[in-house]
PDB file of N, CA and C in Angstrom:
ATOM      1  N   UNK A   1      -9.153   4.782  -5.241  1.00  0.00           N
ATOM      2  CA  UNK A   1     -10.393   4.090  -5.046  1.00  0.00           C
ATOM      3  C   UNK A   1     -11.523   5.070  -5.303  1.00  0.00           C
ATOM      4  N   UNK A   2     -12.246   4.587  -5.706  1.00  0.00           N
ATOM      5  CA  UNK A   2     -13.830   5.498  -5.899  1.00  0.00           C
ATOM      6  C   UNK A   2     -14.510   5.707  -5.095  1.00  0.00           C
ATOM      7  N   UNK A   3     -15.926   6.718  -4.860  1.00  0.00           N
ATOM      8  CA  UNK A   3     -16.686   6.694  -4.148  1.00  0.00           C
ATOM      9  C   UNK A   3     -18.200   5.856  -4.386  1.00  0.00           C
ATOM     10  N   UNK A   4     -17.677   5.116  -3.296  1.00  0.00           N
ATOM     11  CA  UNK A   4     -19.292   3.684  -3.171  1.00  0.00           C
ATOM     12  C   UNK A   4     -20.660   4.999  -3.168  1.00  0.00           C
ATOM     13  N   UNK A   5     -21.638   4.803  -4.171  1.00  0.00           N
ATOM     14  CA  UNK A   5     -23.088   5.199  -3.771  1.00  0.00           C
ATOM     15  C   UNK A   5     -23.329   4.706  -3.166  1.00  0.00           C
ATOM     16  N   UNK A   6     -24.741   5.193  -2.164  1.00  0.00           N
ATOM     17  CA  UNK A   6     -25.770   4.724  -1.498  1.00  0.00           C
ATOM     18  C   UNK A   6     -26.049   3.415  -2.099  1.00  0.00           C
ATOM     19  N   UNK A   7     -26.388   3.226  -3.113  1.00  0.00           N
ATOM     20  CA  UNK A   7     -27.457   2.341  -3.668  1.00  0.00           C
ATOM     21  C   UNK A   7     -25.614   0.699  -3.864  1.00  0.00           C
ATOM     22  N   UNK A   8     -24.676   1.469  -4.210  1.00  0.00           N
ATOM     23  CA  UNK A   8     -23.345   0.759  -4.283  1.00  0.00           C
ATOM     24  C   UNK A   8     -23.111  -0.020  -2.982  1.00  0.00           C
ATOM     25  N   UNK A   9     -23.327   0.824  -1.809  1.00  0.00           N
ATOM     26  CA  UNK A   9     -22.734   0.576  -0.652  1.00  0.00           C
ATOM     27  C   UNK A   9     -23.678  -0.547  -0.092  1.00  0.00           C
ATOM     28  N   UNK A  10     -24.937  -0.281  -0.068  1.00  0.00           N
ATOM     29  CA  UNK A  10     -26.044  -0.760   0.226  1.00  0.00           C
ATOM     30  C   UNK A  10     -26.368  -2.896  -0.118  1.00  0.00           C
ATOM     31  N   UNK A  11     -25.269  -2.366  -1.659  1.00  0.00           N
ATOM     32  CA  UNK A  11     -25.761  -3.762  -2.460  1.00  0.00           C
ATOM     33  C   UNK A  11     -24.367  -4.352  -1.798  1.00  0.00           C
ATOM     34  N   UNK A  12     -23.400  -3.464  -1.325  1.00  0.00           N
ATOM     35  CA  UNK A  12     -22.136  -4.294  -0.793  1.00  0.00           C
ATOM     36  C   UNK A  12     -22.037  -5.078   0.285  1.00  0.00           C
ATOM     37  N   UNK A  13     -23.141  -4.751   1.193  1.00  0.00           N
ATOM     38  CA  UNK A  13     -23.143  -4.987   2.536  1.00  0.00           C
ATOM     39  C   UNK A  13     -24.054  -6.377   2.802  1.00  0.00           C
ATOM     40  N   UNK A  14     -23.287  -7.508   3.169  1.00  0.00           N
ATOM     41  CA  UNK A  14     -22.923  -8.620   3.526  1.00  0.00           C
ATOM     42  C   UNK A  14     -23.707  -8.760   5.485  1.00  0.00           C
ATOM     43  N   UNK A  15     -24.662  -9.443   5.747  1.00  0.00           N
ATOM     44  CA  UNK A  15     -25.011  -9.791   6.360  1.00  0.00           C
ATOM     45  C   UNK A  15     -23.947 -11.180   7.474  1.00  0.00           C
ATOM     46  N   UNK A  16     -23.094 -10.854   8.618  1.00  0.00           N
ATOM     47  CA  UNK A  16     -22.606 -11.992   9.069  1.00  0.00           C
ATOM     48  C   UNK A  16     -23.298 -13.164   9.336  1.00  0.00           C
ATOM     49  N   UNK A  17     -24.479 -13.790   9.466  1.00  0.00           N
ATOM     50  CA  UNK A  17     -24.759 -14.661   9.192  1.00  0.00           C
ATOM     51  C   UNK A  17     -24.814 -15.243   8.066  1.00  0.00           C
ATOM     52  N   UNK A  18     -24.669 -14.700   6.895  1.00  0.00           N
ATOM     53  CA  UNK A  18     -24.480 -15.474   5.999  1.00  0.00           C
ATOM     54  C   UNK A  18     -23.157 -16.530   5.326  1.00  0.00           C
ATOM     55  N   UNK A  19     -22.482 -16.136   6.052  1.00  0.00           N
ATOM     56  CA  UNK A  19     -21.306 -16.921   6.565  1.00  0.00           C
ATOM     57  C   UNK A  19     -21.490 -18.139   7.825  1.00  0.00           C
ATOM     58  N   UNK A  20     -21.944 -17.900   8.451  1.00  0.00           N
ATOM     59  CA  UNK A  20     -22.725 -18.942   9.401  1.00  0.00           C
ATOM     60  C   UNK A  20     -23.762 -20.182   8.780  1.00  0.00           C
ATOM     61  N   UNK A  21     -24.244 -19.907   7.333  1.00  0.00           N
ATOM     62  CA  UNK A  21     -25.022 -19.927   6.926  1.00  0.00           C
ATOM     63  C   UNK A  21     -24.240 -20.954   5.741  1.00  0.00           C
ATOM     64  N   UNK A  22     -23.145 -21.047   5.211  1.00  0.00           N
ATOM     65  CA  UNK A  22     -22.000 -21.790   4.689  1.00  0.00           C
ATOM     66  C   UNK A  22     -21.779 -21.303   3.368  1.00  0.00           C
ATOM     67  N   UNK A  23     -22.537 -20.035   3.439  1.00  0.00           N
ATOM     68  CA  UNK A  23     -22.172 -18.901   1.983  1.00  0.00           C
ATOM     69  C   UNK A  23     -20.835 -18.066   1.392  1.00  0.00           C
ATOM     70  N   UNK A  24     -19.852 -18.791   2.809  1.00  0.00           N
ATOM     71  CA  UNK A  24     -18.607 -17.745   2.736  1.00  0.00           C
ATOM     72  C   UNK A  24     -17.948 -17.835   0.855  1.00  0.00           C
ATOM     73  N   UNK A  25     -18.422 -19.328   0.519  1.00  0.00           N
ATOM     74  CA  UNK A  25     -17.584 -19.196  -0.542  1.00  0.00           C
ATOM     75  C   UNK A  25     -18.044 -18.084  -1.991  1.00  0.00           C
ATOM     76  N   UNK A  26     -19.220 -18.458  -1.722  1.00  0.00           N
ATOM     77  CA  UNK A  26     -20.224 -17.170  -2.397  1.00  0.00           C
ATOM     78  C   UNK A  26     -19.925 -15.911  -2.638  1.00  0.00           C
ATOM     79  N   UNK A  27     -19.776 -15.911  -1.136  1.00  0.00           N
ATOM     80  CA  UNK A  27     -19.053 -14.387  -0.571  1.00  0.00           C
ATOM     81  C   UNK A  27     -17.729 -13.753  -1.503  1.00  0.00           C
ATOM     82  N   UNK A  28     -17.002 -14.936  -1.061  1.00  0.00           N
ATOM     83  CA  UNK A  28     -15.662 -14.155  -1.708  1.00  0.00           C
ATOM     84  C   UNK A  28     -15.457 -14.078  -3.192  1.00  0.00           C
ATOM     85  N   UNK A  29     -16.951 -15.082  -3.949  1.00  0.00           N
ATOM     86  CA  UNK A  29     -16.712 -15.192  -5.731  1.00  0.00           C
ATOM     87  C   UNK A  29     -17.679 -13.444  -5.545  1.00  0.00           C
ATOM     88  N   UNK A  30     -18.613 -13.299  -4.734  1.00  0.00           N
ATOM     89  CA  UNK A  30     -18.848 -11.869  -4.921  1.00  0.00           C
ATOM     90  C   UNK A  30     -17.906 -10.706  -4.926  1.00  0.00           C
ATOM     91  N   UNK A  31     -16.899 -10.494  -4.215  1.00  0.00           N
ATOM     92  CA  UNK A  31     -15.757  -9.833  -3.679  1.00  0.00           C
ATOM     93  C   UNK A  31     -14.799  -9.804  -5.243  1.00  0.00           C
ATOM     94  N   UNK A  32     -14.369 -11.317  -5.689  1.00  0.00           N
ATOM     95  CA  UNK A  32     -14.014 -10.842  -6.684  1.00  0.00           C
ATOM     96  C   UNK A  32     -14.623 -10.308  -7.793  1.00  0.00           C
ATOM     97  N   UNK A  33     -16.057 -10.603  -8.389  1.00  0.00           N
ATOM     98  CA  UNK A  33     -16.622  -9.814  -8.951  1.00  0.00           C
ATOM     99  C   UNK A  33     -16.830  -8.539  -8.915  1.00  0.00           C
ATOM    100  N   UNK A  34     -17.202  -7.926  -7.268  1.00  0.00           N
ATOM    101  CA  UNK A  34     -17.394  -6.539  -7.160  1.00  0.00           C
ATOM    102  C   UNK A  34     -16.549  -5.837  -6.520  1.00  0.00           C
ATOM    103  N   UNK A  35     -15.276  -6.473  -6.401  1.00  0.00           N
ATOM    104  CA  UNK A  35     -14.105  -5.881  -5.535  1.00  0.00           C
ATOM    105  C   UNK A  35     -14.255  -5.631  -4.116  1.00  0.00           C
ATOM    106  N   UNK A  36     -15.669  -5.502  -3.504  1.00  0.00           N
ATOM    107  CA  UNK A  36     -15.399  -5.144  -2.429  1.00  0.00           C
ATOM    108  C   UNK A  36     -16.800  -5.563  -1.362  1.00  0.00           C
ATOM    109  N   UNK A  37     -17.094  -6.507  -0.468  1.00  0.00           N
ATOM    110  CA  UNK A  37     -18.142  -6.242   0.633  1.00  0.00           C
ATOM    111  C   UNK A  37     -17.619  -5.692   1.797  1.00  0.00           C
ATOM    112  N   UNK A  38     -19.010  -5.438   2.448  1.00  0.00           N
ATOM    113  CA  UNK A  38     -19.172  -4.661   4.046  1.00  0.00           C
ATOM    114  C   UNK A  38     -19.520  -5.755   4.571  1.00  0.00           C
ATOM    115  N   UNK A  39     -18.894  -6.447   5.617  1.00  0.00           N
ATOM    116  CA  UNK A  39     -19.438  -7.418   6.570  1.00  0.00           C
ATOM    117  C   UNK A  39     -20.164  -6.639   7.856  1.00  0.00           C
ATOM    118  N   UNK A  40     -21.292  -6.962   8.023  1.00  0.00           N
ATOM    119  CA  UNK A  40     -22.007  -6.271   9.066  1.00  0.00           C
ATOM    120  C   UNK A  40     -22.934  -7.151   9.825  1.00  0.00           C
ATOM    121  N   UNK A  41     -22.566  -6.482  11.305  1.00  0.00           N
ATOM    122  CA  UNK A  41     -22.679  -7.663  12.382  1.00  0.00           C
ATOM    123  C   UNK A  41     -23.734  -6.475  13.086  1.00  0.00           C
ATOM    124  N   UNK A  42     -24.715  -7.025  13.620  1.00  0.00           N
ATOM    125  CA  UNK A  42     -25.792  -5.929  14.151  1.00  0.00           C
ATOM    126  C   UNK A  42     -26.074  -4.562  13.719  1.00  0.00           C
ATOM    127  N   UNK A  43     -26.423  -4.370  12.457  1.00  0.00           N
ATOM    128  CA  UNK A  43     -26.330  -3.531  11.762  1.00  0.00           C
ATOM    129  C   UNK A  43     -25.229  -2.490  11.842  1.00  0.00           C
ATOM    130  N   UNK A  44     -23.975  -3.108  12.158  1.00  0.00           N
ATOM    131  CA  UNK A  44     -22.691  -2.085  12.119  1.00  0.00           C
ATOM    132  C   UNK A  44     -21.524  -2.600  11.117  1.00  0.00           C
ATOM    133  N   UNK A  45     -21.075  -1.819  10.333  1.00  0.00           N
ATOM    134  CA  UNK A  45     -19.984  -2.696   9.773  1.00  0.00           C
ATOM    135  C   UNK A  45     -18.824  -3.202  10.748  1.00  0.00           C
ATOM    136  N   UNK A  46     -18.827  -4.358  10.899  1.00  0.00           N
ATOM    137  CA  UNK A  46     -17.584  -5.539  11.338  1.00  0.00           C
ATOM    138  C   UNK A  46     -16.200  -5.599  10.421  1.00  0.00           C
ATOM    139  N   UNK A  47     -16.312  -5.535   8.768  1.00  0.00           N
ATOM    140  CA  UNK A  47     -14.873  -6.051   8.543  1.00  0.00           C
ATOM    141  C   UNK A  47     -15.439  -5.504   7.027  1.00  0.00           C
ATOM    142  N   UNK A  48     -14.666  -5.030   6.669  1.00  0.00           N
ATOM    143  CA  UNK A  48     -13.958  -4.975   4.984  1.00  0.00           C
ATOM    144  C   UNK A  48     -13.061  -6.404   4.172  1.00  0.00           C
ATOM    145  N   UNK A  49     -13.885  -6.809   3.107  1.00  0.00           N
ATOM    146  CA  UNK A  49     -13.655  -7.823   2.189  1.00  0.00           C
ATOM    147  C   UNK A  49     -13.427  -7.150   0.949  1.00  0.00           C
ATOM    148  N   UNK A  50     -11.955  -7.419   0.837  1.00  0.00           N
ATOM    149  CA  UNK A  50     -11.160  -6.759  -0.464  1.00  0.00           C
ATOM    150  C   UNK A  50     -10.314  -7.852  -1.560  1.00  0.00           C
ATOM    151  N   UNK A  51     -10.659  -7.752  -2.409  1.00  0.00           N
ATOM    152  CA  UNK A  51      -9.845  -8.750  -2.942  1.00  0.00           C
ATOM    153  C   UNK A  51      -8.031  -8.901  -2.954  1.00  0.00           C
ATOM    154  N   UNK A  52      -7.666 -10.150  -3.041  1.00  0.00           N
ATOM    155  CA  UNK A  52      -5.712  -9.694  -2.452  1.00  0.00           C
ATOM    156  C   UNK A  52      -5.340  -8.711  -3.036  1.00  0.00           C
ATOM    157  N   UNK A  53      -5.583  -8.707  -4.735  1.00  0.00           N
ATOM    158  CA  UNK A  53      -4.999  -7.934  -5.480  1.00  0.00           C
ATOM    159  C   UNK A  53      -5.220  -6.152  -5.084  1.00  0.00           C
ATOM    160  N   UNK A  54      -6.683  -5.775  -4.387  1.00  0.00           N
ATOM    161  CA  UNK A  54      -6.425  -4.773  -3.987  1.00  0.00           C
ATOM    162  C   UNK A  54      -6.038  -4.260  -2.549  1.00  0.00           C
ATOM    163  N   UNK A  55      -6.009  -5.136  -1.948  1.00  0.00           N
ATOM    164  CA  UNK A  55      -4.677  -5.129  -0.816  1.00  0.00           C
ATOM    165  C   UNK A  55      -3.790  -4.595  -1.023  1.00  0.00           C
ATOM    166  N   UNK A  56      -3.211  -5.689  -2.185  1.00  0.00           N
ATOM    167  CA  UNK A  56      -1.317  -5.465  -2.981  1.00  0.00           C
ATOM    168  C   UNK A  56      -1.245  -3.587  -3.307  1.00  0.00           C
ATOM    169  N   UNK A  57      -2.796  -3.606  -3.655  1.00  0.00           N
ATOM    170  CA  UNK A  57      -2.544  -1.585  -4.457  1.00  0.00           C
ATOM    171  C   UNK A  57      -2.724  -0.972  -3.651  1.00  0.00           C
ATOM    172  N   UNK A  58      -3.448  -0.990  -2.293  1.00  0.00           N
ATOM    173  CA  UNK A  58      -3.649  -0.085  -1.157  1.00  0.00           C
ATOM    174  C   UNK A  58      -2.175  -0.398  -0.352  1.00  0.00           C
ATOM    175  N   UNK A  59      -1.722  -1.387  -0.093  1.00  0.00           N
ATOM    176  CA  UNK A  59      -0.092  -1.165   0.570  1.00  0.00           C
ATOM    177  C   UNK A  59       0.963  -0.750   0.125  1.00  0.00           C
ATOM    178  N   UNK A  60       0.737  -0.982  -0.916  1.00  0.00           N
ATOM    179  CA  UNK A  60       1.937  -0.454  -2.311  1.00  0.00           C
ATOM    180  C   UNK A  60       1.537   0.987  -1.817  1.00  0.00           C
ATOM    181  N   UNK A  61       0.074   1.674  -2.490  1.00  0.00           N
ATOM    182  CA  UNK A  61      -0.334   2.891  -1.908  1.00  0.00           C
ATOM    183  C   UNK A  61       0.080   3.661  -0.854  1.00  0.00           C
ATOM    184  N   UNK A  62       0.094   2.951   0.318  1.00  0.00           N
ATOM    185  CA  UNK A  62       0.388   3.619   1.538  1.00  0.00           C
ATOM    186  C   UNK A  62       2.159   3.449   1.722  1.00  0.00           C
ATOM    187  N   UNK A  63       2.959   2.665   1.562  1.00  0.00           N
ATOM    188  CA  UNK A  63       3.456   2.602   1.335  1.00  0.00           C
ATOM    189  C   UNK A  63       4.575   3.892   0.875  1.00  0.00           C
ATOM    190  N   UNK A  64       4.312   3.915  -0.946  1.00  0.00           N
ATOM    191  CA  UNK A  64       4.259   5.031  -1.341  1.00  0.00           C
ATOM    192  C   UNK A  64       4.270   6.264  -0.632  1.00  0.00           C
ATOM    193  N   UNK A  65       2.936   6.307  -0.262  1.00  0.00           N
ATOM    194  CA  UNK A  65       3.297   7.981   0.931  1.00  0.00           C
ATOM    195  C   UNK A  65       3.947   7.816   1.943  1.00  0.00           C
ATOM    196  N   UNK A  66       4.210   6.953   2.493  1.00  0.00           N
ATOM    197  CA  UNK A  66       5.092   6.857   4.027  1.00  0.00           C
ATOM    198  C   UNK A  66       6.585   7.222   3.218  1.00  0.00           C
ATOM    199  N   UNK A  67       6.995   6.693   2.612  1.00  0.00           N
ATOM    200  CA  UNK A  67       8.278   6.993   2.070  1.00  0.00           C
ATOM    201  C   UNK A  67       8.031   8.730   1.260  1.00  0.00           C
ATOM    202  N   UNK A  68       6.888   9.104   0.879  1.00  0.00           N
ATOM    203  CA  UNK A  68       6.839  10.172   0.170  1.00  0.00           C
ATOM    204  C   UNK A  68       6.941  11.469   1.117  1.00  0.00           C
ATOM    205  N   UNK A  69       6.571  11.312   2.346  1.00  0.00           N
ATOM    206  CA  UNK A  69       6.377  12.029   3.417  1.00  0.00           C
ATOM    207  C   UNK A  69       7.732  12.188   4.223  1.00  0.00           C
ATOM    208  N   UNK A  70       8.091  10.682   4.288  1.00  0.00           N
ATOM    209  CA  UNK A  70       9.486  10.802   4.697  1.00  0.00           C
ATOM    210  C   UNK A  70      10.486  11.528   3.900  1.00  0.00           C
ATOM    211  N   UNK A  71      10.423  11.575   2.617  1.00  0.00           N
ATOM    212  CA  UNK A  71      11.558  12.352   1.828  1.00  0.00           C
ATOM    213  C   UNK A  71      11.114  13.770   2.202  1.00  0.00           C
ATOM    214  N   UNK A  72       9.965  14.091   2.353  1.00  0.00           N
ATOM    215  CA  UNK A  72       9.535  15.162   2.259  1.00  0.00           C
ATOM    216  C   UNK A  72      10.011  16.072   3.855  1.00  0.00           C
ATOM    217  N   UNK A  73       9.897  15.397   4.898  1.00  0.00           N
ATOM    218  CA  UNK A  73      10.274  15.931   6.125  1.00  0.00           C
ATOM    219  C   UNK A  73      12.070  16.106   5.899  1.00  0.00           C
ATOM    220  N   UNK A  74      12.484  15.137   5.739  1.00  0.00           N
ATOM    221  CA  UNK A  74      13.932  15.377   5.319  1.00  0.00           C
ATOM    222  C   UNK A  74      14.066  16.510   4.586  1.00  0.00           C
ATOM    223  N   UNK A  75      13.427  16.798   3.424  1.00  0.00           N
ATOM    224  CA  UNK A  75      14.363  17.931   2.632  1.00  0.00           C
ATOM    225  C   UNK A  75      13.853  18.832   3.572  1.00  0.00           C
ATOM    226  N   UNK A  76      12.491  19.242   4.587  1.00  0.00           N
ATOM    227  CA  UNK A  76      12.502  20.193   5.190  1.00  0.00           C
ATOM    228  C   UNK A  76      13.011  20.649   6.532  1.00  0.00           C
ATOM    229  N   UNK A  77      13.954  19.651   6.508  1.00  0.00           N
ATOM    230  CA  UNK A  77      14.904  19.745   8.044  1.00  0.00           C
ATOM    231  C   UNK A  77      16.417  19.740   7.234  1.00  0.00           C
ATOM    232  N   UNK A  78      16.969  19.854   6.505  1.00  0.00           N
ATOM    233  CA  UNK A  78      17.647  19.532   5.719  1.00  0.00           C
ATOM    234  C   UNK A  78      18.869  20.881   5.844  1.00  0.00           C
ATOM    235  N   UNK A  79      20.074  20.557   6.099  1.00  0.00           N
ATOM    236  CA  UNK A  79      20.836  21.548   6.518  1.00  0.00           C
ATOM    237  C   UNK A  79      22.001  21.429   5.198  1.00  0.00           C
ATOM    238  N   UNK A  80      22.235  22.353   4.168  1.00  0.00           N
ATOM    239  CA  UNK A  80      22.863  22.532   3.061  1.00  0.00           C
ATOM    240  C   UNK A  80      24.343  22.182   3.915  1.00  0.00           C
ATOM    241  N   UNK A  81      24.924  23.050   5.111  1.00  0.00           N
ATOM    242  CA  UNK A  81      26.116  22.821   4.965  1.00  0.00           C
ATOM    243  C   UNK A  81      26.442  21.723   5.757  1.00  0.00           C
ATOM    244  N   UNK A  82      25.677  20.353   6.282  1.00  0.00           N
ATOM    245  CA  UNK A  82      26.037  19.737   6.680  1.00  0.00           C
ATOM    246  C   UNK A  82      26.547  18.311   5.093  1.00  0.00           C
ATOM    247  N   UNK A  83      26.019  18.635   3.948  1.00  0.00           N
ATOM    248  CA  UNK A  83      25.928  17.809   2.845  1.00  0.00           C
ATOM    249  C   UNK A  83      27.308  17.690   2.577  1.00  0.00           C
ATOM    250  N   UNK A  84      27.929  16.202   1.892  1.00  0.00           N
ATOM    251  CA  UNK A  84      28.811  16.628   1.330  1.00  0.00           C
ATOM    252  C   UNK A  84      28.917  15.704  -0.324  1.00  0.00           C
ATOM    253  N   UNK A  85      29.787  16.290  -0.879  1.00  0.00           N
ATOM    254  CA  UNK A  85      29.399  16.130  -2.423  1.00  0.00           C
ATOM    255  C   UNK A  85      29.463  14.143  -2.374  1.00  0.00           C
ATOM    256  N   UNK A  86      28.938  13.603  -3.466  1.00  0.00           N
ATOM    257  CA  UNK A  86      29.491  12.108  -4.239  1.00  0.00           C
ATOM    258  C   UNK A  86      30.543  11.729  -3.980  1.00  0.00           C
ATOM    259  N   UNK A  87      31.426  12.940  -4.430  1.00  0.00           N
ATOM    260  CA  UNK A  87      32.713  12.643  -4.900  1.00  0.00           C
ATOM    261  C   UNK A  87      33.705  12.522  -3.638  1.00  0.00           C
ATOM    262  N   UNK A  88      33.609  13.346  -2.519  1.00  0.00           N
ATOM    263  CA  UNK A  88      33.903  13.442  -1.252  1.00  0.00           C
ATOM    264  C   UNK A  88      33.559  12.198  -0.205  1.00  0.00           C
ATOM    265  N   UNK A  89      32.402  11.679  -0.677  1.00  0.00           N
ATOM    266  CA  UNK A  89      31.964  10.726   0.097  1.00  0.00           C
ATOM    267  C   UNK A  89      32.709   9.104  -0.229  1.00  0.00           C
ATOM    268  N   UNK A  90      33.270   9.456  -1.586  1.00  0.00           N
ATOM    269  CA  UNK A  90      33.757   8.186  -2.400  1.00  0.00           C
ATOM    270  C   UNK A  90      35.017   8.034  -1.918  1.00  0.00           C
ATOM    271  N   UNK A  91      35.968   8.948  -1.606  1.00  0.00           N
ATOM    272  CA  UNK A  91      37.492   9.507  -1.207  1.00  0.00           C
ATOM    273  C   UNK A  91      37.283   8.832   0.125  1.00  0.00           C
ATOM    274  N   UNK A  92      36.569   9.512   1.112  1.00  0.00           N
ATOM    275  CA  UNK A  92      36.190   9.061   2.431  1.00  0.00           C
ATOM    276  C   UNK A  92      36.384   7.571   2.820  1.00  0.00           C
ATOM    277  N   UNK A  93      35.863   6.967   1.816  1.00  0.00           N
ATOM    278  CA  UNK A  93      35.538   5.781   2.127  1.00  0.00           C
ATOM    279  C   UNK A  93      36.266   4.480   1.057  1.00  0.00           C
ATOM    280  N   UNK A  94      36.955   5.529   0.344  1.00  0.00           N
ATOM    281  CA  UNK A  94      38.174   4.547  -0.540  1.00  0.00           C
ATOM    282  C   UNK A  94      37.308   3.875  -2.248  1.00  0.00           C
ATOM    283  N   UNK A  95      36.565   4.431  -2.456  1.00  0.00           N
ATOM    284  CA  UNK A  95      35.813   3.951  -3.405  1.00  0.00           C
ATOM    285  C   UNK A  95      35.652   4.554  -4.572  1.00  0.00           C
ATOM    286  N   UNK A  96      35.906   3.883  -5.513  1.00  0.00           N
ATOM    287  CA  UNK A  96      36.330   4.684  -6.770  1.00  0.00           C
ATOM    288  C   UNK A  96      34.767   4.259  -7.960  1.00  0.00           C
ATOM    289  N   UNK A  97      35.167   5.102  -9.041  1.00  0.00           N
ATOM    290  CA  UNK A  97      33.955   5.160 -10.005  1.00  0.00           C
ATOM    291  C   UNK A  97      33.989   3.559 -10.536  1.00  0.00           C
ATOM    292  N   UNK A  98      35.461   3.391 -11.005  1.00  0.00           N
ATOM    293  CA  UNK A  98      35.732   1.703 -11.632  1.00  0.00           C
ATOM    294  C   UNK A  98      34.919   0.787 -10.211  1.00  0.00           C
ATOM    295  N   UNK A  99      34.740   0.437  -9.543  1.00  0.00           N
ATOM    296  CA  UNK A  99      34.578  -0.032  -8.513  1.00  0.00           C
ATOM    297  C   UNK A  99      33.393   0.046  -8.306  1.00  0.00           C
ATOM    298  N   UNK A 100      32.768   0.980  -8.435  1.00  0.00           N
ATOM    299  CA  UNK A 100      30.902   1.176  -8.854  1.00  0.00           C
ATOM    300  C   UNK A 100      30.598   0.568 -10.535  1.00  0.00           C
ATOM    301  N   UNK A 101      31.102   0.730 -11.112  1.00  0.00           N
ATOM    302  CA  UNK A 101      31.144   0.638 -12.051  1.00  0.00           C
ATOM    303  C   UNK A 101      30.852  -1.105 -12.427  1.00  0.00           C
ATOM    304  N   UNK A 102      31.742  -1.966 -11.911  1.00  0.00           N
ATOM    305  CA  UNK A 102      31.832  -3.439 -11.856  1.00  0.00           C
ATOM    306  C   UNK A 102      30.952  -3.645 -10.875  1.00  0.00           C
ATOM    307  N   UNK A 103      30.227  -3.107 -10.288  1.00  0.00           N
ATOM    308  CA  UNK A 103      29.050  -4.209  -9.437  1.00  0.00           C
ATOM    309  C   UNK A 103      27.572  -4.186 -10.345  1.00  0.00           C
ATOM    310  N   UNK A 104      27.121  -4.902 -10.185  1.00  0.00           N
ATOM    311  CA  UNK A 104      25.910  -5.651 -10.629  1.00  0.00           C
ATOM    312  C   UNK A 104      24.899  -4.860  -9.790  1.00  0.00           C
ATOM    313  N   UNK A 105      24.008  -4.786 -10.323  1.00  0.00           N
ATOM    314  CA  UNK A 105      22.557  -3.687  -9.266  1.00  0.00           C
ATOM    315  C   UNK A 105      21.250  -4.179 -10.164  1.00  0.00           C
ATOM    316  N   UNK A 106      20.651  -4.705  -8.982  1.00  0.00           N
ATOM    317  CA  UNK A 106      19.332  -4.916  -9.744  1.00  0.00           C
ATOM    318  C   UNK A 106      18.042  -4.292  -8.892  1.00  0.00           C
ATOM    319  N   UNK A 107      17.681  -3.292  -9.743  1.00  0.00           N
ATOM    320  CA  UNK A 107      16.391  -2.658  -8.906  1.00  0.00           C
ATOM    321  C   UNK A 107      15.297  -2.607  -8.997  1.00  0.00           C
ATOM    322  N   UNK A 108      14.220  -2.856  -7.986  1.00  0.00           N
ATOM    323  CA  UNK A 108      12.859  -3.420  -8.664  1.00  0.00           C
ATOM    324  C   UNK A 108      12.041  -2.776  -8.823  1.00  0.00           C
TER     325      UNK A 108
END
């Protein structure tokens, strides 16, 4: 995401009565035009108006690092001789390459 100017932030910011006012629909054809208002209720911001689609990229986003962080604490707690190989793990558990081999995997 970018950084809102003064003069950006300023033009973003959405008065709550104007929703009271029966402008909401206004509102949100603004939102998709400019991606983004400040709803502000006594001169404080109240609520962030984002369009879905950048919802979908900020959770995907966060997302992303929660799992990125998580791999990341793992490899740094991560004890070499507790690992054991593919191939060991396949024996273990009776499972052969043909057998991986014939299943279907679809990944998104």
């Amino acid at each position: 995401m970018n950084n809102m100017s003064v003069v950006g932030m300023m033009n973003s910011m959405v008065p709550i009565t104007r929703f009271n006012k029966g402008e909401a629909t206004k509102i949100f054809e603004e939102v998709e035009l400019t991606g983004t208002k400040i709803v502000v209720k006594n001169n404080k911001p109240a609520c962030i108006l984002i369009s879905p689609s950048q919802y979908e990229s900020l959770m995907e986003t966060l997302s992303d690092y929660m799992l990125y962080t998580e791999a990341e604490n793992r490899m740094a707690n991560i004890n070499p001789g507790e690992n054991i190989s593919h191939e060991d793990l396949m024996k273990e558990h009776g499972i052969t390459q043909d057998d991986l081999d014939g299943v279907d995997v679809e990944i998104e």
